[in-house]
Protein backbone atom coordinates (compact mmCIF):
# COMPACT_ATOMS: atom_id res chain seq x y z
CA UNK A 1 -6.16 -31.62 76.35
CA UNK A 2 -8.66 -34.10 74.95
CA UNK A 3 -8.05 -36.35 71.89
CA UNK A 4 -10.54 -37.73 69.94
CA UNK A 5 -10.49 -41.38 68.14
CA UNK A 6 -11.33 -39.70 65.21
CA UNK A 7 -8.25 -38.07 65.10
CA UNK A 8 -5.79 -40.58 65.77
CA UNK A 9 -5.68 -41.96 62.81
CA UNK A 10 -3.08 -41.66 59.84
CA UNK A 11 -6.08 -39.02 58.04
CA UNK A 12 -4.25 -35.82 57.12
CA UNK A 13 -6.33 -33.06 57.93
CA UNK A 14 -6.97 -29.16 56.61
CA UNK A 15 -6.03 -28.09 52.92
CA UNK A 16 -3.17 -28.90 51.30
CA UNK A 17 -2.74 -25.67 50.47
CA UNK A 18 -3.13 -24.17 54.19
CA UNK A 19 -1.11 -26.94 55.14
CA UNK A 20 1.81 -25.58 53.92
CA UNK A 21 1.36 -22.06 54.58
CA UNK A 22 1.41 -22.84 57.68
CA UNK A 23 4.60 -25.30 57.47
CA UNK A 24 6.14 -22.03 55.83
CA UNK A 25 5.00 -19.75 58.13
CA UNK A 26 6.53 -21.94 61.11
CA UNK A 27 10.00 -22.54 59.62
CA UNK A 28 10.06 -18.75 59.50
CA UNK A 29 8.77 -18.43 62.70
CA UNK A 30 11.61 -21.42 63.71
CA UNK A 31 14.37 -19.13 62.27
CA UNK A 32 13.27 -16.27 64.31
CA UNK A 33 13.06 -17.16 67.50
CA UNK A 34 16.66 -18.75 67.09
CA UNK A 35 17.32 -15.07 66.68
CA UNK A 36 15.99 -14.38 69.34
CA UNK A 37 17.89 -16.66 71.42
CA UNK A 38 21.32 -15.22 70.00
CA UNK A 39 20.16 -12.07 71.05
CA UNK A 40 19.43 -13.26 74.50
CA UNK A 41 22.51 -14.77 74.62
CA UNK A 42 24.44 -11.62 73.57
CA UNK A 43 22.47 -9.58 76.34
CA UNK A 44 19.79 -7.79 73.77
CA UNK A 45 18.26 -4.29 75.10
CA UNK A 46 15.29 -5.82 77.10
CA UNK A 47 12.84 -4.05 74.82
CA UNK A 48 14.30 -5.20 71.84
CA UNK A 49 13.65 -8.92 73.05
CA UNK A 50 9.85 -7.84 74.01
CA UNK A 51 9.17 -6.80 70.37
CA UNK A 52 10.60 -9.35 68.96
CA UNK A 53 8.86 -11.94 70.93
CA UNK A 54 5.57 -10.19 70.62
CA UNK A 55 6.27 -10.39 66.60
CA UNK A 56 6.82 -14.42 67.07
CA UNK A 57 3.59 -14.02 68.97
CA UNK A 58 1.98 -12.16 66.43
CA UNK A 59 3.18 -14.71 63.55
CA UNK A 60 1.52 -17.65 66.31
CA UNK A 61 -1.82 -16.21 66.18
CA UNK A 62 -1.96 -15.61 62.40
CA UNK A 63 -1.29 -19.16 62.27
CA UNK A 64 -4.05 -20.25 64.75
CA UNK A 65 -6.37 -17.84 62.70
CA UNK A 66 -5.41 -20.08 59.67
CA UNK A 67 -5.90 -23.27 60.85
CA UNK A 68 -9.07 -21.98 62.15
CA UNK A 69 -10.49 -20.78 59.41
CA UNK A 70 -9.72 -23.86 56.95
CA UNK A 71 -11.31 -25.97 59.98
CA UNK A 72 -14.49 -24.36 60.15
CA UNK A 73 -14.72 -24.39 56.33
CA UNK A 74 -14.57 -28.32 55.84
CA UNK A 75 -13.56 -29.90 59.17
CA UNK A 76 -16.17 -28.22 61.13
CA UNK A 77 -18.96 -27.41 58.56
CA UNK A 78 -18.96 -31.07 57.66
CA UNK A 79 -19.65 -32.25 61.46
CA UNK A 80 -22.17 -29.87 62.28
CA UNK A 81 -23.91 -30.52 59.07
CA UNK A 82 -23.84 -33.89 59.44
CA UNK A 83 -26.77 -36.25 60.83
CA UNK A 84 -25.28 -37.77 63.65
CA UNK A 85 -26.16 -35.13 66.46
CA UNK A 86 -23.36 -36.78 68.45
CA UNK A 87 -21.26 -35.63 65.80
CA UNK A 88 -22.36 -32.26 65.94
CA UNK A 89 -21.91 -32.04 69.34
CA UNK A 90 -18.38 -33.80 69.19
CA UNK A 91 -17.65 -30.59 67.20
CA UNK A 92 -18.96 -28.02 68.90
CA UNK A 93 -17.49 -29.25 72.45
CA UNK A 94 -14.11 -28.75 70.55
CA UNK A 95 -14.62 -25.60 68.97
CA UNK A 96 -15.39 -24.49 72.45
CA UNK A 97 -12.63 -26.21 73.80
CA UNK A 98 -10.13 -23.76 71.65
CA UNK A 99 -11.95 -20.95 72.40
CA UNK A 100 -11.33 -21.26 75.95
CA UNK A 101 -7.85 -22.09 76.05
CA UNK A 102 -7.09 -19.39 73.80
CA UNK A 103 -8.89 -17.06 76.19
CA UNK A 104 -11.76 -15.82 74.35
CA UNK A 105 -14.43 -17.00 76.35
């Protein structure tokens, strides 16, 4: 995983409002796979584990969507439009980056 100077820093990143959607949205997600584990524990039909874990899975990739989204809409867009081509670049080489660990390239 690469890290970026940029992004060290104490900067908070992303809306404020996304920001917590997605603090939301992982407390939920938090709370369900402890479920999950009890169910595990008790000896859950297999295929009841499988949906549920696909659901957590599910809930994981709205969340990427989301953080996605808000960082092409200011992150992002700011970079690319920016005049330092290094910049650009920067940005690009990361949004690429994603794109292959998540498998869709």
């Amino acid at each position: 995983m690469s890290t970026h100077s940029v992004h060290e820093t104490k900067v908070q990143h992303g809306s404020r409002e996304i920001r917590a959607k997605v603090a939301l949205r992982l407390r939920s997600i938090e709370g369900h796979v402890r479920g999950v584990v009890r169910m595990v524990e008790e000896g859950a039909y297999c295929i009841d584990l499988i949906k549920q874990t696909l659901a957590i899975q599910r809930a994981i990739d709205k969340i990427n969507a989301m953080l996605l989204e808000d960082h092409l809409e200011h992150c992002a867009a700011a970079a690319i439009s920016a005049a330092d081509p290094a910049e650009r670049r920067r940005t690009i080489n990361e949004l690429l980056e994603v794109f292959e660990m998540s498998g869709k390239l």
